[in-house]
N, C-alpha and C. Protein backbone atom coordinates (compact mmCIF):
# COMPACT_ATOMS: atom_id res chain seq x y z
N UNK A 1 -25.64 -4.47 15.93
CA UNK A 1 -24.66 -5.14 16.76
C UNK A 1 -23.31 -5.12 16.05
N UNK A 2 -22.24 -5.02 16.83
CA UNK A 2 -20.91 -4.74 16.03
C UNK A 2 -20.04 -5.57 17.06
N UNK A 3 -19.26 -6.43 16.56
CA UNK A 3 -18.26 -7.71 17.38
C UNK A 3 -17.13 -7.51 16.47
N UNK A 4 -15.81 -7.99 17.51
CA UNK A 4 -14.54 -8.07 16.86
C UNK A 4 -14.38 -9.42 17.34
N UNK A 5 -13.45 -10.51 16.18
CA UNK A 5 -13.14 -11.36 16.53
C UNK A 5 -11.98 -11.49 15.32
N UNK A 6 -11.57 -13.34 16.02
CA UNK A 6 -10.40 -13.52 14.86
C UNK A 6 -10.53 -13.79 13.45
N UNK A 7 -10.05 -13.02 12.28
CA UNK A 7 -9.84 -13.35 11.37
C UNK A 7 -8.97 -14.26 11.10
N UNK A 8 -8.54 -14.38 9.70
CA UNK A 8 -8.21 -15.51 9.27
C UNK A 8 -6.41 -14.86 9.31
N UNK A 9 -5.90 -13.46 9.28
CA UNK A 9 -4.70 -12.94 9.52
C UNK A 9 -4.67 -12.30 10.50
N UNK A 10 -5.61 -11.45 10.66
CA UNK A 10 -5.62 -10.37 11.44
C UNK A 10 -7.25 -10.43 12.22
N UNK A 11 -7.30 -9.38 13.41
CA UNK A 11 -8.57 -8.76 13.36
C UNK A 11 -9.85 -8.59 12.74
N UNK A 12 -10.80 -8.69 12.93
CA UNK A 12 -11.63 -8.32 11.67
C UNK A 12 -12.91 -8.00 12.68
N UNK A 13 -13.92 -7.42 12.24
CA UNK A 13 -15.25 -7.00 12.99
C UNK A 13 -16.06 -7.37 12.02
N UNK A 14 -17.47 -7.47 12.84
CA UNK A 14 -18.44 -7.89 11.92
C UNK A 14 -20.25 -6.83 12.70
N UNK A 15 -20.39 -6.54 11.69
CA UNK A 15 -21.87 -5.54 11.85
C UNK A 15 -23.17 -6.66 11.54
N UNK A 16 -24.12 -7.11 11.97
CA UNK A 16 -25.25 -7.37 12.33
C UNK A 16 -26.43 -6.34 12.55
N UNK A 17 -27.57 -6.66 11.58
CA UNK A 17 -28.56 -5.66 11.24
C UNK A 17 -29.96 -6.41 11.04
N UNK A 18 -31.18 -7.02 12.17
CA UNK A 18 -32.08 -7.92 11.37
C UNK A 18 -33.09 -6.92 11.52
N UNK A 19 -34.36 -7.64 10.88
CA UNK A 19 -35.45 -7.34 10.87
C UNK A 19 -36.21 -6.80 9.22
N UNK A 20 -36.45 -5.48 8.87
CA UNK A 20 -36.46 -5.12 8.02
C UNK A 20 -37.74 -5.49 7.50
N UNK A 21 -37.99 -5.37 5.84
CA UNK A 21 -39.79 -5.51 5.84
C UNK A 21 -39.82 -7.08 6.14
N UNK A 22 -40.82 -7.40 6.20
CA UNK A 22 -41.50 -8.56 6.94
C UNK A 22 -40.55 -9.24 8.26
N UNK A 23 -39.88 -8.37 8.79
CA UNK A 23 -38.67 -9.18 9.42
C UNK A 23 -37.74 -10.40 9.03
N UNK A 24 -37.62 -10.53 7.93
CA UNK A 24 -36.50 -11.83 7.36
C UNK A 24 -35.60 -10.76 6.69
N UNK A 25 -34.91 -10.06 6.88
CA UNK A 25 -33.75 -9.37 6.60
C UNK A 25 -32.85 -9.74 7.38
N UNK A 26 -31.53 -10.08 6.79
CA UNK A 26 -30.44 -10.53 7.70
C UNK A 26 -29.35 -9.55 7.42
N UNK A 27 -28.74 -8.48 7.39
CA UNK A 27 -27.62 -7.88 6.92
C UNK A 27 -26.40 -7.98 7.67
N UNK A 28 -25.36 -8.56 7.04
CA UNK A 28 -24.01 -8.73 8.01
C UNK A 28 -22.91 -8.33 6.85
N UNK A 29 -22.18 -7.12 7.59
CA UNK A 29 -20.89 -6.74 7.04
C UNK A 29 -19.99 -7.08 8.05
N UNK A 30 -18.12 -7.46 7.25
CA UNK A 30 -17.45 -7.68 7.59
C UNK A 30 -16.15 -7.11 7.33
N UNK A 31 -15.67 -6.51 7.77
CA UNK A 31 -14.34 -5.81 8.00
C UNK A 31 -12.79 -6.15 8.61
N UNK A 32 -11.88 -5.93 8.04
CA UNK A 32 -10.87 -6.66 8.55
C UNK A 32 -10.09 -5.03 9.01
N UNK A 33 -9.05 -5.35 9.92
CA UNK A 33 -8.60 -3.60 10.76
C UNK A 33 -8.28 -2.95 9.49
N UNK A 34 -7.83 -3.49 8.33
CA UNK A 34 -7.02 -2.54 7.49
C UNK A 34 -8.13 -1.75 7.24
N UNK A 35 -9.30 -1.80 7.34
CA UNK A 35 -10.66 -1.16 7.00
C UNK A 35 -10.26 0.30 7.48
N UNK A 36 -10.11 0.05 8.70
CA UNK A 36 -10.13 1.00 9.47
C UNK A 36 -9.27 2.53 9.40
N UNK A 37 -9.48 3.91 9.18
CA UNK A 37 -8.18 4.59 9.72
C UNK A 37 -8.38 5.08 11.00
N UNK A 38 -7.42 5.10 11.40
CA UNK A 38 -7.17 5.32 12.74
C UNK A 38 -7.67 3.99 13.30
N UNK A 39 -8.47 4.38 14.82
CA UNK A 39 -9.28 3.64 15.74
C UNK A 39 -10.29 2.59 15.05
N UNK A 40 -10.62 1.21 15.16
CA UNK A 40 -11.41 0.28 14.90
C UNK A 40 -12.50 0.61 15.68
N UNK A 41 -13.75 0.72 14.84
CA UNK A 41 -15.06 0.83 16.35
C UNK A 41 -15.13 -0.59 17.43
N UNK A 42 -15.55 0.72 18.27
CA UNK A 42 -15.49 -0.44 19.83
C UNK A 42 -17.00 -1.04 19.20
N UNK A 43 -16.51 -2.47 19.98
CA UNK A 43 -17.63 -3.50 19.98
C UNK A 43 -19.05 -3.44 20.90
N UNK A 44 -19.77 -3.39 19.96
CA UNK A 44 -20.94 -3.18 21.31
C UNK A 44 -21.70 -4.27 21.93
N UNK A 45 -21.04 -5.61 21.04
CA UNK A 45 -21.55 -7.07 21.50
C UNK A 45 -20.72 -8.11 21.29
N UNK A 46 -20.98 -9.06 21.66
CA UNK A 46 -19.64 -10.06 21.58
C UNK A 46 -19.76 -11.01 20.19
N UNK A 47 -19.23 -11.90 19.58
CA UNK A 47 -19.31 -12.85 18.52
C UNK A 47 -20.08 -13.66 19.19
N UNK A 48 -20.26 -13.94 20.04
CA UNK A 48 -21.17 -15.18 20.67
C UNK A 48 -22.93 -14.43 20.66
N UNK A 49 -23.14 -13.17 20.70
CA UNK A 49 -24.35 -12.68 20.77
C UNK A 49 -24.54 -12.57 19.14
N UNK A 50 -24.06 -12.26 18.49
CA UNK A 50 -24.11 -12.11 17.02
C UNK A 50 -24.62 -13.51 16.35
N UNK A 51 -23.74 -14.85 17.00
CA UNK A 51 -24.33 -15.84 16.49
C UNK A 51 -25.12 -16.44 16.97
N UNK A 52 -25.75 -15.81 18.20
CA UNK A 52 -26.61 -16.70 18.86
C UNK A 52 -28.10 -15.47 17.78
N UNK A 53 -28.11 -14.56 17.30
CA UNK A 53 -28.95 -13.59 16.37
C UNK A 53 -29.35 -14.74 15.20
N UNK A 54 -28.31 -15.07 14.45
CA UNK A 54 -28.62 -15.91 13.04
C UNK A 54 -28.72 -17.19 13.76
N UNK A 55 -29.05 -17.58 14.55
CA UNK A 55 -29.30 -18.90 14.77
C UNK A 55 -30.72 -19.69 14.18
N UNK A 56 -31.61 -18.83 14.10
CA UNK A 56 -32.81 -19.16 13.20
C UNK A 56 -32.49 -19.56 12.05
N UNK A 57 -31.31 -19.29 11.10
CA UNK A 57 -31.18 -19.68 9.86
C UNK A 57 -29.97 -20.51 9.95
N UNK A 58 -29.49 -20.90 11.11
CA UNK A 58 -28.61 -21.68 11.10
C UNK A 58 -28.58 -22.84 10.48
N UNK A 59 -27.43 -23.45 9.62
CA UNK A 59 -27.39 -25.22 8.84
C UNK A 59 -28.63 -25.15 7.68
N UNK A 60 -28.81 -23.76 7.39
CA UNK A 60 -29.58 -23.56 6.22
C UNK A 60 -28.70 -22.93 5.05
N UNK A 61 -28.81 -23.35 3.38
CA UNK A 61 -28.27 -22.57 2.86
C UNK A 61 -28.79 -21.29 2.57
N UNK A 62 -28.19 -20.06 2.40
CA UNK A 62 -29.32 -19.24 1.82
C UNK A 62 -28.03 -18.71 0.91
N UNK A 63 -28.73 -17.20 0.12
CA UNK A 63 -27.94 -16.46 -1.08
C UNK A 63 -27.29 -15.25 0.05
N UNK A 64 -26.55 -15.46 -0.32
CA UNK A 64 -25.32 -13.85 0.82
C UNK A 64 -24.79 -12.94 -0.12
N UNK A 65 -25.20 -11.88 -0.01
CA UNK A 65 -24.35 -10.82 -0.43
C UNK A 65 -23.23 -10.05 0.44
N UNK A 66 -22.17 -10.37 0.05
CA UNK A 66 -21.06 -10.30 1.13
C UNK A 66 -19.97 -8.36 0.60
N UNK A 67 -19.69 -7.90 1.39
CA UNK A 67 -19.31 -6.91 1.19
C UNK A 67 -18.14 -6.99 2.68
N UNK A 68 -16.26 -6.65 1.45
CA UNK A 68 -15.32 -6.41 2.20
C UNK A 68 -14.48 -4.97 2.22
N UNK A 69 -14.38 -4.62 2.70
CA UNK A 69 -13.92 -2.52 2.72
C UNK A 69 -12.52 -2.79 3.02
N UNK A 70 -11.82 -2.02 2.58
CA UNK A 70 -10.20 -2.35 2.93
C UNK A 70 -9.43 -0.70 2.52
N UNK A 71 -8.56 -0.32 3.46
CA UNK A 71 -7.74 0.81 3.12
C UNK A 71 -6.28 0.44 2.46
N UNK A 72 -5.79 1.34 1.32
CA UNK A 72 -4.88 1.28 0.89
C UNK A 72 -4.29 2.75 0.17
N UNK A 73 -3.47 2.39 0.20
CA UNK A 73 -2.12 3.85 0.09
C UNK A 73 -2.89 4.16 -1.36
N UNK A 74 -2.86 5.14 -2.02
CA UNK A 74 -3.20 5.55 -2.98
C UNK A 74 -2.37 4.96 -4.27
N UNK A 75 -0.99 5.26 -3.93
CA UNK A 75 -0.07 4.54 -4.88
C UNK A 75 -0.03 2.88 -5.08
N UNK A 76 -0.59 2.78 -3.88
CA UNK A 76 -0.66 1.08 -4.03
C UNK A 76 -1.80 0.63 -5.12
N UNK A 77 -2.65 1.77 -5.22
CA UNK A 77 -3.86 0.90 -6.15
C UNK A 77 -3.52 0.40 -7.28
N UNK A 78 -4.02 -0.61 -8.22
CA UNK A 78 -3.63 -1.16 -9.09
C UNK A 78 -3.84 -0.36 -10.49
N UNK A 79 -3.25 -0.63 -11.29
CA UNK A 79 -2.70 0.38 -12.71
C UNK A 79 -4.34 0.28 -12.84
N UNK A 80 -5.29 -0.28 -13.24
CA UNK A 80 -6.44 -0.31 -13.69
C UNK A 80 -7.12 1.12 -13.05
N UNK A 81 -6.75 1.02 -12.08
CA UNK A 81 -7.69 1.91 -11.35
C UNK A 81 -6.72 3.32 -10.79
N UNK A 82 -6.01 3.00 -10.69
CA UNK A 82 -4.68 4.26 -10.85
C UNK A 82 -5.16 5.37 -12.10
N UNK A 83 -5.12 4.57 -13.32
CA UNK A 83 -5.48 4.82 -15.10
C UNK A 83 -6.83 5.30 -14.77
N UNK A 84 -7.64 5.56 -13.96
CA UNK A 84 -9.40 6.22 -14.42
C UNK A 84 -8.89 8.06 -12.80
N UNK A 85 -8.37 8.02 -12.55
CA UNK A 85 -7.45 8.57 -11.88
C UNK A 85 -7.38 10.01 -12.61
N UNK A 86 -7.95 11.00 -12.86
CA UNK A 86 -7.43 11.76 -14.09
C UNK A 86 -7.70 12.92 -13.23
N UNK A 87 -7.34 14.00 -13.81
CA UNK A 87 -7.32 15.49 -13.00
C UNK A 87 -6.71 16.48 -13.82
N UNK A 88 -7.82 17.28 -13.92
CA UNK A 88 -7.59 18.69 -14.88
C UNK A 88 -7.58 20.11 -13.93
N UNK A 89 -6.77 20.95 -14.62
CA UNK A 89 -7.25 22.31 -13.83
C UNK A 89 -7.05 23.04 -15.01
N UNK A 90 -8.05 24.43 -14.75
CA UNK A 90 -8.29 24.99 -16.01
C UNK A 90 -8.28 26.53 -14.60
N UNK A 91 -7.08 27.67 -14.59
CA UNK A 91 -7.00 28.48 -13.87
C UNK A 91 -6.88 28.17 -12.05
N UNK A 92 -7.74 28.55 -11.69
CA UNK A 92 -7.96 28.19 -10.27
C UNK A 92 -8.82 27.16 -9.95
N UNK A 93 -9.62 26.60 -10.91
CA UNK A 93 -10.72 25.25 -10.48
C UNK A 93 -9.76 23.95 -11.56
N UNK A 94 -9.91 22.91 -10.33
CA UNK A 94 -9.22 21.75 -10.38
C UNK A 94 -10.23 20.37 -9.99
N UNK A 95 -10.33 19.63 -10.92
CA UNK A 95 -11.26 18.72 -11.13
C UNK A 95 -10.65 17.51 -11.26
N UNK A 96 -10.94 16.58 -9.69
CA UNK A 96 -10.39 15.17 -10.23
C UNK A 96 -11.19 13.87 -9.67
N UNK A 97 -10.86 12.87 -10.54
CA UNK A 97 -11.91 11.71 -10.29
C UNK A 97 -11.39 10.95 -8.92
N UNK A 98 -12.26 10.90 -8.18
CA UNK A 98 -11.84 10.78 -6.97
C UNK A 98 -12.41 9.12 -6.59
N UNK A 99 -13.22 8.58 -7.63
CA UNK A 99 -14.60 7.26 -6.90
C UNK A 99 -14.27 6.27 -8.62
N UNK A 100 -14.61 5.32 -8.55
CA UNK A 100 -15.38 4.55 -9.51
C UNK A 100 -15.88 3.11 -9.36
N UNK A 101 -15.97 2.48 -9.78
CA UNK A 101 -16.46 1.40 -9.65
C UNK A 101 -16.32 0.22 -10.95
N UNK A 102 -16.10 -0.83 -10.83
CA UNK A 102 -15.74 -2.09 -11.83
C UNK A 102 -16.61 -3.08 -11.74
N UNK A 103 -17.37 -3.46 -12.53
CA UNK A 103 -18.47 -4.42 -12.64
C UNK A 103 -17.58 -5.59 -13.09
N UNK A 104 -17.85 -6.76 -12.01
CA UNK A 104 -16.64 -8.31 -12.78
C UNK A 104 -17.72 -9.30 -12.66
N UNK A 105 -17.61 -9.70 -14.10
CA UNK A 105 -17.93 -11.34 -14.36
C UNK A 105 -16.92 -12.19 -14.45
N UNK A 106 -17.68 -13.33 -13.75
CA UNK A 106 -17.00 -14.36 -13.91
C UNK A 106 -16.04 -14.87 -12.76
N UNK A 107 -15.99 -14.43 -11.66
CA UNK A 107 -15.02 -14.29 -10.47
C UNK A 107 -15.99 -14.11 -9.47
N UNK A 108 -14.84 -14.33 -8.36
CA UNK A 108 -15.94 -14.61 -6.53
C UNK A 108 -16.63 -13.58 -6.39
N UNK A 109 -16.12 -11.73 -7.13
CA UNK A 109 -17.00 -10.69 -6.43
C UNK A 109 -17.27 -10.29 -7.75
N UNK A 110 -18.22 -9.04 -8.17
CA UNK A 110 -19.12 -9.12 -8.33
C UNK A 110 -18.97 -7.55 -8.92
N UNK A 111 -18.09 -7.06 -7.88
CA UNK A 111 -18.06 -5.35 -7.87
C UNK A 111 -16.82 -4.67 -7.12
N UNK A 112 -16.11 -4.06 -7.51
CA UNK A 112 -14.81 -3.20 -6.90
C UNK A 112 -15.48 -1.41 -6.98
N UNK A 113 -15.64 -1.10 -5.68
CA UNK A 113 -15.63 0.29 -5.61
C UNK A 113 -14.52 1.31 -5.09
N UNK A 114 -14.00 2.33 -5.55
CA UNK A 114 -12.96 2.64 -4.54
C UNK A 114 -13.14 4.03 -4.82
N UNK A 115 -12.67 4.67 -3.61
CA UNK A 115 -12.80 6.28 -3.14
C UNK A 115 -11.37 6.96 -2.92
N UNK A 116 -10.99 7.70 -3.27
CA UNK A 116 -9.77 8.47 -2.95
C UNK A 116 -10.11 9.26 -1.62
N UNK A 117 -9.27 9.26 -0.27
CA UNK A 117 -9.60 9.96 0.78
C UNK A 117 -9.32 11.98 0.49
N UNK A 118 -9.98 12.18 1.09
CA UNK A 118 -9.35 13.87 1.03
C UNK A 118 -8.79 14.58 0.88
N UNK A 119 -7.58 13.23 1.77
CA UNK A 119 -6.50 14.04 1.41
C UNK A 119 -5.40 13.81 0.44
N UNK A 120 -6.01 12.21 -0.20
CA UNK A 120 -5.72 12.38 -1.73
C UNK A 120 -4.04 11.13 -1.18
N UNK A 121 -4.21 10.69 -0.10
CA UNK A 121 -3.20 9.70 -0.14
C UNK A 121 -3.40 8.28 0.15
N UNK A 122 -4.96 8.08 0.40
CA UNK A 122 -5.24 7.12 0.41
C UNK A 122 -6.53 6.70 0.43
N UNK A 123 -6.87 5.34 -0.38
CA UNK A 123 -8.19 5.17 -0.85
C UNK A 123 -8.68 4.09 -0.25
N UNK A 124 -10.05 3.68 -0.09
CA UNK A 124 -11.08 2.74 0.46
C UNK A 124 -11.42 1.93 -0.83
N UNK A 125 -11.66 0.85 -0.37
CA UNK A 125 -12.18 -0.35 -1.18
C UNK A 125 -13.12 -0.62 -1.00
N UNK A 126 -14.00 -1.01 -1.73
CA UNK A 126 -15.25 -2.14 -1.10
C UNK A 126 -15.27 -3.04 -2.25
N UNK A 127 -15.54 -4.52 -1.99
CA UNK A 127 -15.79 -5.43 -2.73
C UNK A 127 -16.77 -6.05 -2.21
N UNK A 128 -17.67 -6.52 -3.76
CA UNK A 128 -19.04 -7.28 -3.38
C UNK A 128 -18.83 -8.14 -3.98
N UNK A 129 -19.52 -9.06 -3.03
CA UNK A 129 -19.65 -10.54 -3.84
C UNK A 129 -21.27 -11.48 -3.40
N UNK A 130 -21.78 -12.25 -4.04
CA UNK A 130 -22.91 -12.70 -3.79
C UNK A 130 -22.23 -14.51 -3.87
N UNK A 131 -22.55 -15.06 -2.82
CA UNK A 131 -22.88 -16.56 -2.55
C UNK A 131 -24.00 -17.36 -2.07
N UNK A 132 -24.00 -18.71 -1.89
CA UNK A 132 -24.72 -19.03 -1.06
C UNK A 132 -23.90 -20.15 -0.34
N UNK A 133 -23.98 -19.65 1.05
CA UNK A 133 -23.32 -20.64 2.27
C UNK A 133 -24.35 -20.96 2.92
N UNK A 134 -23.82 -21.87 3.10
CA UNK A 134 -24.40 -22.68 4.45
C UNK A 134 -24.05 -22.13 6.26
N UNK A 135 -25.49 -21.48 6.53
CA UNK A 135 -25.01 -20.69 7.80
C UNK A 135 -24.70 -21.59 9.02
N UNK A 136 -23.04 -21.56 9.46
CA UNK A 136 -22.48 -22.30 10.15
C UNK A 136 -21.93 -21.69 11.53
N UNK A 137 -21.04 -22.17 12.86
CA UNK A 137 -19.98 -21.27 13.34
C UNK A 137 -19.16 -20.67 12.09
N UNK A 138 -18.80 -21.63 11.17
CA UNK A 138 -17.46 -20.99 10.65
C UNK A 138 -18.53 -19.82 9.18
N UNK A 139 -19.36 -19.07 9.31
CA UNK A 139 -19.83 -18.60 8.10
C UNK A 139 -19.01 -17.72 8.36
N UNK A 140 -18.75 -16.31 9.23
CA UNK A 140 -18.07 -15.33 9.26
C UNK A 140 -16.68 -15.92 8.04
N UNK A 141 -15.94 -16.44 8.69
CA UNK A 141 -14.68 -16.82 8.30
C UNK A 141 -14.93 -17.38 6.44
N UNK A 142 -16.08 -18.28 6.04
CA UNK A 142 -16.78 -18.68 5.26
C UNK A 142 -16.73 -16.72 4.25
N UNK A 143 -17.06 -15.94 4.85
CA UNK A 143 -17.63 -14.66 4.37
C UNK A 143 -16.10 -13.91 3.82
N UNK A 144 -15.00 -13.89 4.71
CA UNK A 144 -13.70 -13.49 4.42
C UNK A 144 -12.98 -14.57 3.35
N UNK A 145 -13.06 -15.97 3.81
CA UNK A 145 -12.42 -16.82 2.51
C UNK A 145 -13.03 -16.54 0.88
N UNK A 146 -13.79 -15.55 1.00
CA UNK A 146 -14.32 -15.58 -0.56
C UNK A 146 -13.81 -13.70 -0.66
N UNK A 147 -13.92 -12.90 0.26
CA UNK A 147 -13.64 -11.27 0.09
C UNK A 147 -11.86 -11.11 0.28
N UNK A 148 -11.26 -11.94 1.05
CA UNK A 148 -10.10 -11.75 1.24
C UNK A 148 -8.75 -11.77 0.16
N UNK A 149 -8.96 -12.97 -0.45
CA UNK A 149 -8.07 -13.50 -1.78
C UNK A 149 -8.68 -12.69 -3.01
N UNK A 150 -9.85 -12.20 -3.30
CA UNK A 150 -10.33 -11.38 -3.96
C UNK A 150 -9.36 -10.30 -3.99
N UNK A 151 -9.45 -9.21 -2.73
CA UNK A 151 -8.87 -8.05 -2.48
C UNK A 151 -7.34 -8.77 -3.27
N UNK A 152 -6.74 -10.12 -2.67
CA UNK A 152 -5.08 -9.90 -2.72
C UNK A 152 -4.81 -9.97 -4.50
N UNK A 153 -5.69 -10.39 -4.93
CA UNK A 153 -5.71 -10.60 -6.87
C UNK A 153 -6.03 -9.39 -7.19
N UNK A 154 -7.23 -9.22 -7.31
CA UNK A 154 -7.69 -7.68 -8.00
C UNK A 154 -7.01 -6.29 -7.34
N UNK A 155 -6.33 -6.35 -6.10
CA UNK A 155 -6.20 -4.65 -5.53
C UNK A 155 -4.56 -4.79 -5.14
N UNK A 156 -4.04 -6.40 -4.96
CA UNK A 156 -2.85 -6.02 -4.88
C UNK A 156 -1.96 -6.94 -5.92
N UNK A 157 -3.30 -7.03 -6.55
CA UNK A 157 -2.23 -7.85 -7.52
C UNK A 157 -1.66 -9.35 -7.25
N UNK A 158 -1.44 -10.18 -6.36
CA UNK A 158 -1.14 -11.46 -6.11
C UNK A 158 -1.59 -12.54 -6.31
């Protein structure tokens, strides 16, 4: 199931996935438009069908592993990750690090992954983070207040 609703600035969508072994798998990703290039996927269900899905675990706490994806200009990435950035050519073959990843203690997430696009002007984010909320109406929003301010410290610096 895939729903767009309001974020906390902008847009944001959210993916819904249950079942899995014994059926207690809950998987929910959340995306805000910057995710997106180009076109945002169309919704194939509404926010109201999505939460009427987790309603079984509703006003329960459980452990969430939360994952936020975000696009940004290549130059925008932060010196840390700019610096692992490297590229050799030796004749006609040209070799450059295009992916890596940052393991963080001690802070809301957990993990910074990022990809250089193709065409080499702009890269994808993903940040992980693990909590435990209390599944509410407001968890979505609950899910961005911990991935959002993350992204604005670690990727843009603020």
């Amino acid at each position: 199931m895939e729903a767009r609703y309001k974020g906390k600035d902008e847009p944001a969508f959210v993916l819904l996935a249950s079942g899995g072994k014994g059926g207690k798998h809950l998987h929910v990703e959340v995306a805000t438009k910057r995710h997106f290039a180009g076109t945002p996927p169309k919704p194939t269900h509404k926010v109201a069908d999505i939460r009427s899905a987790i309603e079984e675990v509703k006003g329960k706490s459980v452990d969430v592993r939360i994952r936020g994806y975000y696009l940004i200009r290549e130059v925008d990435l932060p010196t840390l990750i700019r610096s692992a950035i490297v590229e050799t050519t030796e004749g006609d073959v040209s070799i450059k690090a295009t992916s890596g990843t940052l393991s963080i203690e001690g802070a809301p997430i957990d993990e910074l992954r990022w990809f250089i696009s193709q065409k080499g002007d702009e890269a994808s984010v993903r940040l992980d983070a693990h909590a435990t909320l209390q599944i509410d109406d407001s968890y979505l929003n609950q899910c961005l207040n911990i991935i959002d301010p993350a992204y604005d410290v670690f990727v843009l610096g603020r």
